[in-house]
C-alpha atoms as a PDB file:
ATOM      1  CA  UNK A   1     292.494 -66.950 115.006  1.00  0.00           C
ATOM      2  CA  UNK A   2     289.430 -64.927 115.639  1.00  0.00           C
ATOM      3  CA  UNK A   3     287.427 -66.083 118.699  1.00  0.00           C
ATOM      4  CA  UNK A   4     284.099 -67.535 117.896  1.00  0.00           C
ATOM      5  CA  UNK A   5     280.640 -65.687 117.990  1.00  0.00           C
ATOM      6  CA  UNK A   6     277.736 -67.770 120.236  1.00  0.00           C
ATOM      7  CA  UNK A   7     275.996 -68.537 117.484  1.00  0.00           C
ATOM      8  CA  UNK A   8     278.478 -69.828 115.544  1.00  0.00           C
ATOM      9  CA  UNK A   9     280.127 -72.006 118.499  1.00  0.00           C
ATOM     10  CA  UNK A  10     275.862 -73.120 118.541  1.00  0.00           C
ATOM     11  CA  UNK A  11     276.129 -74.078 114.934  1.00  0.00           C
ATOM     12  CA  UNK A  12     279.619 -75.751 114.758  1.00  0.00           C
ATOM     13  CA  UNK A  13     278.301 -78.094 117.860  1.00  0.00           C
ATOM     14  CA  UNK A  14     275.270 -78.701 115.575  1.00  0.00           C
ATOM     15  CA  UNK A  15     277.985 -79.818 112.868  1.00  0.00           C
ATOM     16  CA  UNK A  16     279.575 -81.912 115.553  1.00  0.00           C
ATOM     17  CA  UNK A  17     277.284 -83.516 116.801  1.00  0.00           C
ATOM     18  CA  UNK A  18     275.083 -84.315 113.773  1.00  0.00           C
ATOM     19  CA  UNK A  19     278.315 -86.152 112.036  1.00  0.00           C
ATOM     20  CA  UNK A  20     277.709 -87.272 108.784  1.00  0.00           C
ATOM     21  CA  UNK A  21     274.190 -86.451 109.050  1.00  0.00           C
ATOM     22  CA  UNK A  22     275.062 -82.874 109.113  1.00  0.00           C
ATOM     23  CA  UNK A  23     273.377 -81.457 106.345  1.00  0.00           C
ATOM     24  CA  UNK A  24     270.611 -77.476 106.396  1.00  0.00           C
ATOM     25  CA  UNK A  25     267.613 -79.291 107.843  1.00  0.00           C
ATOM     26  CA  UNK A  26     269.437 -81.068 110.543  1.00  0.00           C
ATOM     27  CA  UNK A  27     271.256 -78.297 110.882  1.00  0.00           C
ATOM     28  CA  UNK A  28     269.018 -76.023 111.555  1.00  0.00           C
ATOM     29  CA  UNK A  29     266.982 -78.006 113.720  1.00  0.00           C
ATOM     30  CA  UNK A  30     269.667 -78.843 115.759  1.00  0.00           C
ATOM     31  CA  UNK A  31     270.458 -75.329 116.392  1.00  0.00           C
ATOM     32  CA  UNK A  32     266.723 -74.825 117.270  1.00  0.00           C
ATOM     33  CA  UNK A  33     267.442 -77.806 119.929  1.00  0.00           C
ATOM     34  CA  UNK A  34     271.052 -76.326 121.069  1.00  0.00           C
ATOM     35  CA  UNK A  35     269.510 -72.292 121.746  1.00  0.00           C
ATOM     36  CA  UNK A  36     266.050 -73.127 123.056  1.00  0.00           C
ATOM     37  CA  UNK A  37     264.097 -71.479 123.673  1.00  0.00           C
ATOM     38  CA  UNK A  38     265.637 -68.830 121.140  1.00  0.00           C
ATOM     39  CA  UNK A  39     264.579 -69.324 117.614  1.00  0.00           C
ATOM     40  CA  UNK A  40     267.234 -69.313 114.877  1.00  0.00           C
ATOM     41  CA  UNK A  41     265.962 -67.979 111.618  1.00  0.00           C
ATOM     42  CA  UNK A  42     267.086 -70.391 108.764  1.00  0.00           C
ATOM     43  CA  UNK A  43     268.400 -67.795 106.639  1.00  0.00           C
ATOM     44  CA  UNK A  44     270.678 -66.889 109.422  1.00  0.00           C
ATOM     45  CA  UNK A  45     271.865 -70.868 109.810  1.00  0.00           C
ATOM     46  CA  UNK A  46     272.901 -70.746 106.214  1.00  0.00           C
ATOM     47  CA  UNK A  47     274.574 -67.323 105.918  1.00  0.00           C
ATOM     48  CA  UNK A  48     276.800 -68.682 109.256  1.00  0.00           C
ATOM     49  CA  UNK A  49     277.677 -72.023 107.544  1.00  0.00           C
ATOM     50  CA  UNK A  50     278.772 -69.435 104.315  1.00  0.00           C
ATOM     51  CA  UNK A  51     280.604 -66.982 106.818  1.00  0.00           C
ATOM     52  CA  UNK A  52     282.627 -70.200 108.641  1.00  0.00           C
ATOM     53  CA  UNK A  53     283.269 -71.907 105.168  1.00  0.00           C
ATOM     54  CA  UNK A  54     284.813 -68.438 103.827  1.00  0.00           C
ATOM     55  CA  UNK A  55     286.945 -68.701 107.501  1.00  0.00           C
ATOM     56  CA  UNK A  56     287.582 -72.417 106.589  1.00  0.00           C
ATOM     57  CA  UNK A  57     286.675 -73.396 109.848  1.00  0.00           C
ATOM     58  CA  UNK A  58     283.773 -76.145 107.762  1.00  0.00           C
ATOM     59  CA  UNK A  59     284.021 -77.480 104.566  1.00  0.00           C
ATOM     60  CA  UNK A  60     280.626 -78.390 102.414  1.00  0.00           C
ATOM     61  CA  UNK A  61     280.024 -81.084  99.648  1.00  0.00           C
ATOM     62  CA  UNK A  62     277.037 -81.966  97.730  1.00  0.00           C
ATOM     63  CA  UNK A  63     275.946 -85.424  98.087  1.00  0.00           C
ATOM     64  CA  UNK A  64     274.559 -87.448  95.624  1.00  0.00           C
ATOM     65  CA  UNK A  65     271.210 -86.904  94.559  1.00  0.00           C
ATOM     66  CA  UNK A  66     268.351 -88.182  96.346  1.00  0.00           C
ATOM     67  CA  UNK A  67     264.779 -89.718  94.942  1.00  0.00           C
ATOM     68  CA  UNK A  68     262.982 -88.119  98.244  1.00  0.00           C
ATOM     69  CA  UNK A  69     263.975 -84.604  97.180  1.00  0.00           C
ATOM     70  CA  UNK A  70     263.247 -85.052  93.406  1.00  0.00           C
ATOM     71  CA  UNK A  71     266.856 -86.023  91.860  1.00  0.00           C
ATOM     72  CA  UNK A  72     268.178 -82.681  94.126  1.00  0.00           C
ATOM     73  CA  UNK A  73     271.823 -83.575  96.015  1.00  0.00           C
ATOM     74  CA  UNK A  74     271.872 -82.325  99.577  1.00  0.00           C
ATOM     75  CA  UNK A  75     274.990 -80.065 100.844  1.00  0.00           C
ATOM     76  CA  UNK A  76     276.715 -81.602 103.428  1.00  0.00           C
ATOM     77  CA  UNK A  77     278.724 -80.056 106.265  1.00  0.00           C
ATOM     78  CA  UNK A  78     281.993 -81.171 108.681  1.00  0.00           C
ATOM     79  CA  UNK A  79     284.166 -79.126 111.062  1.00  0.00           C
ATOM     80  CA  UNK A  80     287.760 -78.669 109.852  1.00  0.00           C
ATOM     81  CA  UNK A  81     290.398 -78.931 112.146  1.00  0.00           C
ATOM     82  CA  UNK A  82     291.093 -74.806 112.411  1.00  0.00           C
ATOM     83  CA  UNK A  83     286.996 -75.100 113.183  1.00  0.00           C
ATOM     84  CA  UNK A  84     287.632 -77.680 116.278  1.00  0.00           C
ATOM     85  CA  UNK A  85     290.499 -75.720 117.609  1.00  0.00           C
ATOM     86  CA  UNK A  86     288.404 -72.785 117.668  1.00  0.00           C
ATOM     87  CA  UNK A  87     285.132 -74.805 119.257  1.00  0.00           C
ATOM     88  CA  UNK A  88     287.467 -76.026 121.686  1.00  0.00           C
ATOM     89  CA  UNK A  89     288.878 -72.826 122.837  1.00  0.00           C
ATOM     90  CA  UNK A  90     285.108 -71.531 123.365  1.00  0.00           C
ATOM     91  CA  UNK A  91     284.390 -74.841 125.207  1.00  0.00           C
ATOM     92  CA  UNK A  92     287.056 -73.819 127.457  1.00  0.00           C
ATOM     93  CA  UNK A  93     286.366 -69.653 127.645  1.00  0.00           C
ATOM     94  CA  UNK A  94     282.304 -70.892 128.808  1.00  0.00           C
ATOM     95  CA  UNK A  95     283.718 -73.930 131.307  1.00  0.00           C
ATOM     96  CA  UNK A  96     285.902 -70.668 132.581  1.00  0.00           C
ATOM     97  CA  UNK A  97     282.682 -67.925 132.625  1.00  0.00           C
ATOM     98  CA  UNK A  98     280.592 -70.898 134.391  1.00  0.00           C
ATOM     99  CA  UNK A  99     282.605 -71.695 136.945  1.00  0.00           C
ATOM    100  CA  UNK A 100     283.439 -68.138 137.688  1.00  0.00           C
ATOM    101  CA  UNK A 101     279.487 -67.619 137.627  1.00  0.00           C
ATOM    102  CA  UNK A 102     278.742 -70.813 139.854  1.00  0.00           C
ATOM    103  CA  UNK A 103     281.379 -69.463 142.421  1.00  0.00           C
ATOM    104  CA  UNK A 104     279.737 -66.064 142.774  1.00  0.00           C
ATOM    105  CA  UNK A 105     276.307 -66.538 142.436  1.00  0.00           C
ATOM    106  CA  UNK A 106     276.262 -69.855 143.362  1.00  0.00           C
ATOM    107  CA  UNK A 107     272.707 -72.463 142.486  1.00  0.00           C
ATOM    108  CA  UNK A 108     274.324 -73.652 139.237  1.00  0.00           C
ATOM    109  CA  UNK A 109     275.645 -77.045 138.896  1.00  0.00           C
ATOM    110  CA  UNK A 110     276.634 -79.072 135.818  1.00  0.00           C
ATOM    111  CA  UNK A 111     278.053 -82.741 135.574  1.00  0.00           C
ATOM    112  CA  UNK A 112     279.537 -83.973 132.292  1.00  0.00           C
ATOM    113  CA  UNK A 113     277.223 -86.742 130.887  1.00  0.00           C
ATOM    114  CA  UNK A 114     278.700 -90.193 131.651  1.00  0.00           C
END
């Protein structure tokens, strides 16, 4: 399995955390949220969801259409499980790199919410 890029760990805990509401807008502004202050270009959102669901690390669907975007269906994201083994791995290479970084430079401090 090929380890994750950051922004695709940023958009795959956009998928996760958005749920069933994970769909481009909420996508995207999630990932706005998750790499403030960076800016994430849309375009570059949507090639990464294309790039993970070639990886099969997501899988899309369109959902029915909606009357508040004029009969159009939206296309709906969720992490597969290869996706959440990779996230998790990354979760646990940046818990590594932070507490390696909070040893030696020390001021940094992070409790899990809770």
């Amino acid at each position: 399995m090929d380890s994750l890029g950051q922004f695709e760990q940023i958009v795959l805990t956009a998928i996760l955390a958005l749920d069933d509401n994970a769909y481009g807008v909420t996508i995207h502004a999630k990932v706005e949220e998750l790499s403030h202050p960076k800016k994430a270009a849309r375009g570059a959102v949507y090639a990464t969801l294309d790039r993970m669901e070639d990886k099969g690390l997501i899988s899309s669907w369109l959902s029915e259409p909606t009357k508040e975007r004029g009969g159009r269906s939206r296309r709906h994201y969720r992490i597969e499980k290869t996706g959440a083994k990779a996230l998790k791995e990354s979760a646990r290479t940046a818990q590594r790199l932070f507490e390696t970084i909070a040893q030696n430079l020390g001021g940094l401090s992070w409790k899990p919410p809770g």
